[in-house]
Protein backbone atom coordinates (compact mmCIF):
# COMPACT_ATOMS: atom_id res chain seq x y z
CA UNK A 1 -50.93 84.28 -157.79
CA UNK A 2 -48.23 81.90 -156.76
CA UNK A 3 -44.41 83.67 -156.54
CA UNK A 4 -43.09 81.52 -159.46
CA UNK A 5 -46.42 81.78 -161.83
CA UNK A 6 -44.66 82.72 -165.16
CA UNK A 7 -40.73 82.80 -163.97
CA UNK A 8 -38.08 81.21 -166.04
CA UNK A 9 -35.97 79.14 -164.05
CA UNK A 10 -33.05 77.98 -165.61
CA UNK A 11 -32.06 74.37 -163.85
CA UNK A 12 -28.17 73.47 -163.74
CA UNK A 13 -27.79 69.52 -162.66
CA UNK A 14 -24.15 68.65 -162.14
CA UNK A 15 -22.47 65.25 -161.43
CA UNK A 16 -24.00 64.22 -158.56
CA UNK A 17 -25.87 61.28 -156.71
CA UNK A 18 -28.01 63.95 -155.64
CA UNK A 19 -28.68 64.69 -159.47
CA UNK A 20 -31.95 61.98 -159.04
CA UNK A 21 -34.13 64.58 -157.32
CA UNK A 22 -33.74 67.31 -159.49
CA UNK A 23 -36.48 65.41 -160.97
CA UNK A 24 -38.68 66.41 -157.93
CA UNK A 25 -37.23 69.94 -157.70
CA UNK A 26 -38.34 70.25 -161.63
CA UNK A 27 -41.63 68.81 -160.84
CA UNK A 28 -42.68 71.24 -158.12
CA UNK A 29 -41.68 74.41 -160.12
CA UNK A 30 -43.70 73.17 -163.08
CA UNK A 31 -46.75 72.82 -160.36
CA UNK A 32 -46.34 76.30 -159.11
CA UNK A 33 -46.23 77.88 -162.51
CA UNK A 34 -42.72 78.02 -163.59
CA UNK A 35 -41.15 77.66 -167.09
CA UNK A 36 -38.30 75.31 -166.28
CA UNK A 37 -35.11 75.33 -168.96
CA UNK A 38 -32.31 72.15 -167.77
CA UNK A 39 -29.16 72.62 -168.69
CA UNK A 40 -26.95 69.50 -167.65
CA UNK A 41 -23.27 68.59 -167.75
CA UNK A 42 -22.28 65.42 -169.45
CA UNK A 43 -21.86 63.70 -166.04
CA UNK A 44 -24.65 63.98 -165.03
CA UNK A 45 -26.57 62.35 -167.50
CA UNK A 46 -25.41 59.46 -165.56
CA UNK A 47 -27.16 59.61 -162.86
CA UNK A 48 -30.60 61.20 -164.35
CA UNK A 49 -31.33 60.84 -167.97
CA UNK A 50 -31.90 63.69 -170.07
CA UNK A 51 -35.24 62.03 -171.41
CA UNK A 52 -36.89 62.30 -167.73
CA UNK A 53 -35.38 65.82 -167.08
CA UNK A 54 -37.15 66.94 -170.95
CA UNK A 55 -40.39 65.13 -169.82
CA UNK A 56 -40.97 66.33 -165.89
CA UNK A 57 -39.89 70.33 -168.04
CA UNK A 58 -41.46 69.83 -171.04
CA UNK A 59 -38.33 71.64 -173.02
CA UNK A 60 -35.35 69.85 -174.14
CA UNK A 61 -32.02 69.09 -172.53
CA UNK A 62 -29.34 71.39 -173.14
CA UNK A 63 -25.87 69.37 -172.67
CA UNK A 64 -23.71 70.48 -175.59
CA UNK A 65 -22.72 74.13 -177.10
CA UNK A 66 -24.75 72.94 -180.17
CA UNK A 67 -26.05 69.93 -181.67
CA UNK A 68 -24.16 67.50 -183.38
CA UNK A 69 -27.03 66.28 -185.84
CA UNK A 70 -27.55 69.89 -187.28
CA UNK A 71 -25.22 72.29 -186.08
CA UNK A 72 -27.81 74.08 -183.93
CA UNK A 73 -26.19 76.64 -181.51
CA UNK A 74 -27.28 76.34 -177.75
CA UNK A 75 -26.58 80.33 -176.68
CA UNK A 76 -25.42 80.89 -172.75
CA UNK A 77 -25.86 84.06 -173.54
CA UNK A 78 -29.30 83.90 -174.80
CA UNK A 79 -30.18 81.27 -171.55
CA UNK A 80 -28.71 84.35 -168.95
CA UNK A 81 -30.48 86.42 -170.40
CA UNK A 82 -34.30 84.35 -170.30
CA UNK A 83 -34.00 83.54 -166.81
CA UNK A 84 -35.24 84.69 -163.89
CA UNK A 85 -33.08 82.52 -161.94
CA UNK A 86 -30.28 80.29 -161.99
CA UNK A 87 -30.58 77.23 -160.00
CA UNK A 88 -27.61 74.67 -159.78
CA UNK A 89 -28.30 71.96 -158.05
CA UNK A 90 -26.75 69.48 -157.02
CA UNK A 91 -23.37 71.69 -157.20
CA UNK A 92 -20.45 69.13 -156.80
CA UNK A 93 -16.89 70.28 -155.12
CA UNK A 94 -15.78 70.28 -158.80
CA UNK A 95 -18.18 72.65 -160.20
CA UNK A 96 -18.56 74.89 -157.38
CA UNK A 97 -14.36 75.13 -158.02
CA UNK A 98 -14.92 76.42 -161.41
CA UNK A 99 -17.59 78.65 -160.75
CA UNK A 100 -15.49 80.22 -158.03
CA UNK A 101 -12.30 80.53 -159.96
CA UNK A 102 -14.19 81.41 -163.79
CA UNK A 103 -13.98 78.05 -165.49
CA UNK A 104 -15.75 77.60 -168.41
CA UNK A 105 -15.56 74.38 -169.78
CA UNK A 106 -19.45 73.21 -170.58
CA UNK A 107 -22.55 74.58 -171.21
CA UNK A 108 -23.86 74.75 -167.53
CA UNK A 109 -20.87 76.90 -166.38
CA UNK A 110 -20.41 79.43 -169.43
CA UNK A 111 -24.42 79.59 -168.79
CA UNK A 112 -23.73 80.84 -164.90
CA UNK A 113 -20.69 83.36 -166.02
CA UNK A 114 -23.41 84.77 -167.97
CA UNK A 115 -26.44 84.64 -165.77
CA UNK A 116 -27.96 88.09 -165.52
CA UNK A 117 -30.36 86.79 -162.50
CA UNK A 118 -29.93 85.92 -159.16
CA UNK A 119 -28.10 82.24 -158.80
CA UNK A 120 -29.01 79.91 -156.38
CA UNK A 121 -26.35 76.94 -155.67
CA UNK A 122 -27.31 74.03 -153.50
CA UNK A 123 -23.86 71.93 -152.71
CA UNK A 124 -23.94 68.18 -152.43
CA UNK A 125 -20.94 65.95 -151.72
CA UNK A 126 -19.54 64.10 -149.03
CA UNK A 127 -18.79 65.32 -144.99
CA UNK A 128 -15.28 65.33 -145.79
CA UNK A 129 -14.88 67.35 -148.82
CA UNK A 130 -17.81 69.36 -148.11
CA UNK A 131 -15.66 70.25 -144.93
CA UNK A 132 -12.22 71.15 -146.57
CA UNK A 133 -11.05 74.23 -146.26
CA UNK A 134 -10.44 74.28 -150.24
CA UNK A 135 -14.46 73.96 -150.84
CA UNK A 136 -15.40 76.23 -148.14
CA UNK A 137 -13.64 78.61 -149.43
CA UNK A 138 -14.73 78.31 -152.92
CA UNK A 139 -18.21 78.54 -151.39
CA UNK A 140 -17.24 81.72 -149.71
CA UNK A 141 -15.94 83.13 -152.54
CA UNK A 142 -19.35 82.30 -154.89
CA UNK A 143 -21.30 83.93 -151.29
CA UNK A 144 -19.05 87.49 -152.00
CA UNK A 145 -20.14 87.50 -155.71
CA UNK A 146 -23.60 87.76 -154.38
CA UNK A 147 -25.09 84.10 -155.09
CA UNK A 148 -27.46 82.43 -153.01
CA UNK A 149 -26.63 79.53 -151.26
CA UNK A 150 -28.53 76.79 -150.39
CA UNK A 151 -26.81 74.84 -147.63
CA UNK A 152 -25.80 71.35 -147.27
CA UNK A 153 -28.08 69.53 -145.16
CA UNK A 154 -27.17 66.83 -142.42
CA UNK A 155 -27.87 62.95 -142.88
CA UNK A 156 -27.43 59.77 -144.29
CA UNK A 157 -24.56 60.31 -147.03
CA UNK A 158 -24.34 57.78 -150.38
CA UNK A 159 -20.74 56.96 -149.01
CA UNK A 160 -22.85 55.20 -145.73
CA UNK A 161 -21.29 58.06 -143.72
CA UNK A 162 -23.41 60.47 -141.36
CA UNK A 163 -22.64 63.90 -141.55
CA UNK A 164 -23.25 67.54 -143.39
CA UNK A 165 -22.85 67.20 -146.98
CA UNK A 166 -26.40 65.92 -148.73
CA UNK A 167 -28.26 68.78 -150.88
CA UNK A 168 -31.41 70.75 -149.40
CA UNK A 169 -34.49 68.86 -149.51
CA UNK A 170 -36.21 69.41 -152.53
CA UNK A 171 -39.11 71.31 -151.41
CA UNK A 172 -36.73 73.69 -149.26
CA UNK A 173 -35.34 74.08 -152.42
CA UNK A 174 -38.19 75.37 -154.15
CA UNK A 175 -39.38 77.28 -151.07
CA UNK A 176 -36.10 79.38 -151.27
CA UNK A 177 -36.69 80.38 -154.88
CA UNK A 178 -40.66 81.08 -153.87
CA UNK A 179 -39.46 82.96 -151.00
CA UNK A 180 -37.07 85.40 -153.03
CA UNK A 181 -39.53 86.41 -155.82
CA UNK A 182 -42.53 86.68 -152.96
CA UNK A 183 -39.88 88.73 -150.83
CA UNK A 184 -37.11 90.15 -153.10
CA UNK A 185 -39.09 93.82 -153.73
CA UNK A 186 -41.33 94.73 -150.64
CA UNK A 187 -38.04 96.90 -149.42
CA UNK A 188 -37.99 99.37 -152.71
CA UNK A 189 -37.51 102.66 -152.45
CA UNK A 190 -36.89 102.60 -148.38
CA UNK A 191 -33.28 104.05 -146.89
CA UNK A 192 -32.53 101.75 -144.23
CA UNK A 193 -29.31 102.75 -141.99
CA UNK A 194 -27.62 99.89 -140.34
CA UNK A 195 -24.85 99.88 -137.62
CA UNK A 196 -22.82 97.00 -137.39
CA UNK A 197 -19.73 95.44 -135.38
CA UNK A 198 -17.64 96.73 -132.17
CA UNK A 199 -16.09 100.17 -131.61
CA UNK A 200 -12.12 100.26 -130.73
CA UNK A 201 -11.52 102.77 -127.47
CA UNK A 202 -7.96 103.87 -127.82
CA UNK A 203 -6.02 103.86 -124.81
CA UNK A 204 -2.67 104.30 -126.77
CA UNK A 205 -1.42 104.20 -130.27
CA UNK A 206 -1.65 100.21 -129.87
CA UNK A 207 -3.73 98.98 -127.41
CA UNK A 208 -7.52 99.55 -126.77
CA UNK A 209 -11.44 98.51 -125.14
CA UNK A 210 -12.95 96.85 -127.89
CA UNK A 211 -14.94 93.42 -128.28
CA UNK A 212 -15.34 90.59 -129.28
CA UNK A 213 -18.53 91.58 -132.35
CA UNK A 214 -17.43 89.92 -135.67
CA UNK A 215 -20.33 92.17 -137.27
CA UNK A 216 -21.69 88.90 -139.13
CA UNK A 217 -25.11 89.74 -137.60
CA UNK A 218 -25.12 93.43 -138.80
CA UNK A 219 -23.86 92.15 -142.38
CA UNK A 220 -26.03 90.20 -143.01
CA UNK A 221 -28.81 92.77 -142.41
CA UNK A 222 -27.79 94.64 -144.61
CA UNK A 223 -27.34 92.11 -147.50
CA UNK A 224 -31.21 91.16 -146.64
CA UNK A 225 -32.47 94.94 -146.96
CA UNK A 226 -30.59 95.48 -150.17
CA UNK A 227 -31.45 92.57 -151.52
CA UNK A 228 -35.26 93.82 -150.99
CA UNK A 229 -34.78 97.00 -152.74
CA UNK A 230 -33.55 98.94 -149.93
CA UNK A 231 -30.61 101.41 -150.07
CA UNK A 232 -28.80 100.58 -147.52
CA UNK A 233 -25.98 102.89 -145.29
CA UNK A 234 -23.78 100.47 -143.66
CA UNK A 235 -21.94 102.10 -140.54
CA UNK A 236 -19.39 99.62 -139.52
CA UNK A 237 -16.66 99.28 -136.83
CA UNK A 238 -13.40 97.61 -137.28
CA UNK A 239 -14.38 94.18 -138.62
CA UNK A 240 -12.65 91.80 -141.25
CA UNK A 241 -15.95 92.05 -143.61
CA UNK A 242 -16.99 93.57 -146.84
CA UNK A 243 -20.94 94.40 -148.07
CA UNK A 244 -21.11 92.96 -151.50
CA UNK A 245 -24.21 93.83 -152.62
CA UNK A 246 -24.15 96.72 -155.11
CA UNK A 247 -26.83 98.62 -152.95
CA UNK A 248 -24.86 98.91 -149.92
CA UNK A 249 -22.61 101.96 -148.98
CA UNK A 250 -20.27 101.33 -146.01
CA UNK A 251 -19.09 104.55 -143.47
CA UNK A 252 -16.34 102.83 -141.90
CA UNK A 253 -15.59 104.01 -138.16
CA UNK A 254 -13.70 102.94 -135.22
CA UNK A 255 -14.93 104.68 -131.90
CA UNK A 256 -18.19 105.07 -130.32
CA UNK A 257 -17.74 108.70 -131.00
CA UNK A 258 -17.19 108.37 -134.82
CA UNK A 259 -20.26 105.62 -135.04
CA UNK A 260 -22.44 108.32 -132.91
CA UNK A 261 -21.75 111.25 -135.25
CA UNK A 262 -22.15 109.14 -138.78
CA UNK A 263 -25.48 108.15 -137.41
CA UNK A 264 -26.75 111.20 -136.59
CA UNK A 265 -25.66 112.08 -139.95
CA UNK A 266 -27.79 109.77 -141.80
CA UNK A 267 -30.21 108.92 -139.41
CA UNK A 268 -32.79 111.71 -140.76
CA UNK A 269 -33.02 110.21 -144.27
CA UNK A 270 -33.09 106.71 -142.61
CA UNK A 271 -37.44 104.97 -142.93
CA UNK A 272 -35.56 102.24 -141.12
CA UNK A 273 -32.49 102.38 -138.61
CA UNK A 274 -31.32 98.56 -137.52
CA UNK A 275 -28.77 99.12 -134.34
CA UNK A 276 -26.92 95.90 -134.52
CA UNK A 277 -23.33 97.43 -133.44
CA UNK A 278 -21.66 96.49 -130.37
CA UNK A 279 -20.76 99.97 -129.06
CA UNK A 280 -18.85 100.19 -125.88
CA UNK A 281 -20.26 101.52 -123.28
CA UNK A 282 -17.26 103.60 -121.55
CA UNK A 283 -13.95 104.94 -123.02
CA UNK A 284 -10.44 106.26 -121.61
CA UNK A 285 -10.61 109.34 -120.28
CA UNK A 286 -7.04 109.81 -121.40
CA UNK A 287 -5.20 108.82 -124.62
CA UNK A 288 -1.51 108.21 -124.31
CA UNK A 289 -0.09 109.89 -127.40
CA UNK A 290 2.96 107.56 -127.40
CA UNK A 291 2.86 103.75 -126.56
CA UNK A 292 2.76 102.75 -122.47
CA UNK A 293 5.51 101.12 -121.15
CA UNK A 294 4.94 98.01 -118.67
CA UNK A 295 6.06 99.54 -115.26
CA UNK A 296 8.60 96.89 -113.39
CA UNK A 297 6.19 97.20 -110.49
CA UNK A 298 3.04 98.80 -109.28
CA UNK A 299 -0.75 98.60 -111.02
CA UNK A 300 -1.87 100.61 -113.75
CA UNK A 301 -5.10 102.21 -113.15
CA UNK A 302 -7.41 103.39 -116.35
CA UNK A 303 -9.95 106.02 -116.00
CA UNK A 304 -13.00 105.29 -117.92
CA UNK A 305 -15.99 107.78 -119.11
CA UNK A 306 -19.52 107.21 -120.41
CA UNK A 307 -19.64 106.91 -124.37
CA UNK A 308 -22.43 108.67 -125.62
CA UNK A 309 -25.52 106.46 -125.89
CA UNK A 310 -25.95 106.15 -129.74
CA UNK A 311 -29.67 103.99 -129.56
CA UNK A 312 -30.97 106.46 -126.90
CA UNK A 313 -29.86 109.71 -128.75
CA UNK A 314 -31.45 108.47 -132.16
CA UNK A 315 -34.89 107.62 -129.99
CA UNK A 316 -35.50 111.06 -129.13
CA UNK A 317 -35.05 112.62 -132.48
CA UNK A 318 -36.90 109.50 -134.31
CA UNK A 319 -39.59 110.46 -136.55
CA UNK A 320 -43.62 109.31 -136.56
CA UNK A 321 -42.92 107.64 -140.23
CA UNK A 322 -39.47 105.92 -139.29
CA UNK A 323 -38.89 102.86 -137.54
CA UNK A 324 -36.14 101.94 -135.27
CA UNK A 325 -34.77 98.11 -134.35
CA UNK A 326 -32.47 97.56 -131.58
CA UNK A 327 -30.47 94.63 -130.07
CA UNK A 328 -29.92 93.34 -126.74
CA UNK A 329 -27.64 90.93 -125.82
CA UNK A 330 -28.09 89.09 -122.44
CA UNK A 331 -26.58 87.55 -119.85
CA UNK A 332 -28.84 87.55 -116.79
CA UNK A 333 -32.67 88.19 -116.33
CA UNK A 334 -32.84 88.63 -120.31
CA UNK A 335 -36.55 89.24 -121.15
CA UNK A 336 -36.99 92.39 -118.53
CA UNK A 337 -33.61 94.12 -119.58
CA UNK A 338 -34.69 93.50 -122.98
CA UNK A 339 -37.85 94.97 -122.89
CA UNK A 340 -36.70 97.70 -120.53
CA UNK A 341 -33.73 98.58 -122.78
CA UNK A 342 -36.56 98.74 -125.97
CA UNK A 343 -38.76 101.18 -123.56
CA UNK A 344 -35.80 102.95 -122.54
CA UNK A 345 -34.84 103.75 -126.01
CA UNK A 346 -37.71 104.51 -128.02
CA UNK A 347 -37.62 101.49 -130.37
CA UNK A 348 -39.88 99.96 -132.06
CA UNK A 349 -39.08 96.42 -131.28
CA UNK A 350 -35.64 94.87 -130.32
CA UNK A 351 -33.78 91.59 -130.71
CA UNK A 352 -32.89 89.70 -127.47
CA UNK A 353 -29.86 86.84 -128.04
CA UNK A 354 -28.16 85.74 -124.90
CA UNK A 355 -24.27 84.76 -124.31
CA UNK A 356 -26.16 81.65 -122.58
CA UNK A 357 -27.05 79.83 -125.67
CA UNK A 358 -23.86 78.00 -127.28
CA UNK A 359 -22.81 78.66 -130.48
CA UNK A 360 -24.49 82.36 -130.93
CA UNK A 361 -23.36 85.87 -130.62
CA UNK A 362 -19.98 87.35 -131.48
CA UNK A 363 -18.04 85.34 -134.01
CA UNK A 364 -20.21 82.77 -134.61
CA UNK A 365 -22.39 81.80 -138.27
CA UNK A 366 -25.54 81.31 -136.52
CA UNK A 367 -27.96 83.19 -133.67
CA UNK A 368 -30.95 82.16 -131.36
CA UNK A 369 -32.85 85.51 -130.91
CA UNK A 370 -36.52 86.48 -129.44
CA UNK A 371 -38.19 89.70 -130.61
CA UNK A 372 -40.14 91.74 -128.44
CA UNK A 373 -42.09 94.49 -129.55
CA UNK A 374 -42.74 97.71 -127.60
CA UNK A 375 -46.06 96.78 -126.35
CA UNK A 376 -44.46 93.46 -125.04
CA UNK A 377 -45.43 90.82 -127.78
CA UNK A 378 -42.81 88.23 -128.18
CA UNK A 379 -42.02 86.16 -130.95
CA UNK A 380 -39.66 83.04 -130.92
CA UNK A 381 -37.21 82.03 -133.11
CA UNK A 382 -35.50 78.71 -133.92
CA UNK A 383 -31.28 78.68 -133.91
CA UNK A 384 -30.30 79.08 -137.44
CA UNK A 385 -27.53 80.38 -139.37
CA UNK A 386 -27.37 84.51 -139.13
CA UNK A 387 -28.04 84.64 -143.37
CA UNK A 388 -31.59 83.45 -141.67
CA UNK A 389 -31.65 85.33 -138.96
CA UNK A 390 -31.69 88.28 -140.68
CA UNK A 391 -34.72 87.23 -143.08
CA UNK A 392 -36.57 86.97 -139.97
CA UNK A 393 -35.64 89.90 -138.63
CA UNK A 394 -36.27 92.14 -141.81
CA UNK A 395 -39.90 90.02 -142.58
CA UNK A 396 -41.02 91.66 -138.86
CA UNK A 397 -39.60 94.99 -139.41
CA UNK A 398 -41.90 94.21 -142.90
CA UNK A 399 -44.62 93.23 -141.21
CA UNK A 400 -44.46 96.57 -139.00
CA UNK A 401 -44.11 98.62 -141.84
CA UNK A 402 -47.31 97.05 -143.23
């Protein structure tokens, strides 16, 4: 049975050029089974009418709180609480302020602050305010209250300009709703322990051996497996991120030490362990209790000792029913340090990304990774933003579990 046979999809259609193919998004959930509900703001009746939108959903168009002619009540309440899923789209700069900042001025928006289901939010606008800090962070802050987003797409713009701004294709659209009700459970009931970011080495009260791991990749792992179903345990290094999802608990550490022992801790409950963290490999063999002062001449010389190898230690204890993910990132002869480190360590499979491909690793939104399994098997990914990544990764470590 197709994903979407028999959900209720609530559609949102804001002001927006893009508002003309919500008719095709409409369409295609109404061929794979859906019942479709449109809710539209009085904008955007401009730029689709409400008597195609009723036709293509065969229901009426909600606009108004009630009805003028009879003094029938349109609920928001009622409409949170029959979908499935909220889908706004196209989500102007305007709305998407509102929805951030809990505006409720129509029927579309009081409908989303009391949407019970999972929201999905496709923005549409031009290059230049999609790009403004103001938006982007209104689109962060709808991401931290644990709504999907659909991102802007690159191209041909109503304004004539080129750039990243026009709404998802509508069958990517549908495909992302079809892909969270195929994929949203087959995680339920697993413990999955994920570490994530760098480890600080203390050399003195202020100063220390860390690097450059943002823990974006590790994150978003873990917002992937809770959203699943999994229970997730979140052991995290010093990073300026915070799990959202309501299934996620975070152990917050700083040294290699402190990630090692919080591992071991939960590693025995764990059916799946991700190691995303970027653990150093060597620490001081001395901490200065009190700050070092810069000598007027001479070097400074820092003795450094082995940290204790967190994937390798976890490998030897792992169990027959559990299954263990590293990562390896690359610099030089990538594929046979990759496949040696998985060997090496035990794991199941493990994620290869390399510090030669632009625009991946630490700090940045998006990753170019290859899996390799522990009898060899490669797979090959495209570069996409990290929220992806991590769908890919957790559909293999699905796959293996199957």
């Amino acid at each position: 049975m197709n994903s979407l046979e028999g959900k209720h999809i609530l559609v949102g259609i804001t002001g927006g050029i893009a508002a003309y193919k919500m008719a095709t998004v409409v369409r295609e959930l109404k061929k794979r089974g859906a019942e479709v509900k449109v809710v539209m703001t009085p904008l955007a009746k401009q730029f689709i009418t409400p008597l195609t939108m009723a036709t293509l959903s065969q229901n009426p168009i909600l606009v108004d709180f009630f009805n003028p002619e009879n003094g029938e009540w349109n609920s928001h309440v009622s409409l949170g609480i029959w979908a499935d899923a909220y889908l706004i789209a196209p989500a102007t700069a305007n709305s998407i302020g509102k929805m951030a900042n809990g505006v409720a001025d129509n029927l579309l928006l009081t409908s989303y602050l009391s949407a019970k289901c999972p929201v999905f939010i496709a923005p549409a606008m031009d290059l230049d305010m999609y790009a403004h800090p103001a938006v982007q962070k209104n689109i962060a802050v709808l991401r931290s209250y644990n709504n999907h987003i659909i991102d802007a797409e690159e191209g041909f713009l109503a304004s004539g300009l080129t750039g990243k701004g026009r709404m998802a294709d509508p069958l990517k659209i549908v495909q992302t709703l079809e892909d969270y009700f195929t994929s949203s459970n087959d995680l339920n009931g697993k413990r999955v322990m994920i570490t994530a970011g760098p480890t600080y080495e203390k050399i003195d009260p202020v100063r220390f051996i860390g690097n450059y791991s943002s823990g974006k990749m590790g994150y978003a792992l873990a917002e992937e497996c809770a959203e699943r179903g999994a229970e997730v345990i979140l052991i995290s290094g010093p990073v300026a991120l915070n799990p959202v999802h309501p299934n996620i608990k975070r152990v917050s550490v700083e040294s290699a030490k402190e990630m090692y022992e919080a591992a071991m801790q939960y590693s025995d409950d764990a059916d799946i362990q991700i190691l995303c963290a970027a653990v150093a490999d060597y620490t001081p063999a001395e901490k200065a209790e009190h700050k070092i002062k810069r000598e007027k001449t001479g070097n400074m010389t820092i003795e450094l000792l082995p940290t204790v190898d967190i994937a390798a230690s976890l490998g030897k204890k792992k169990k027959g029913n559990q299954l263990m993910v590293g990562f390896a990132l690359e610099t030089d002869n990538e594929e046979i340090n990759a496949i040696d480190k998985c060997a090496r360590k035990n794991l199941d499979f493990i994620v290869m990304n390399s510090l030669n491909n632009k625009n991946t690793c630490f700090k940045s939104d998006s990753n170019l990774i290859t899996i390799f399994d522990k009898d060899g098997s490669r797979f090959l990914y495209d570069f996409k933003p990290k929220k992806e990544v991590a769908k890919d990764i957790v559909n293999h470590i699905v796959e293996k579990l199957s």
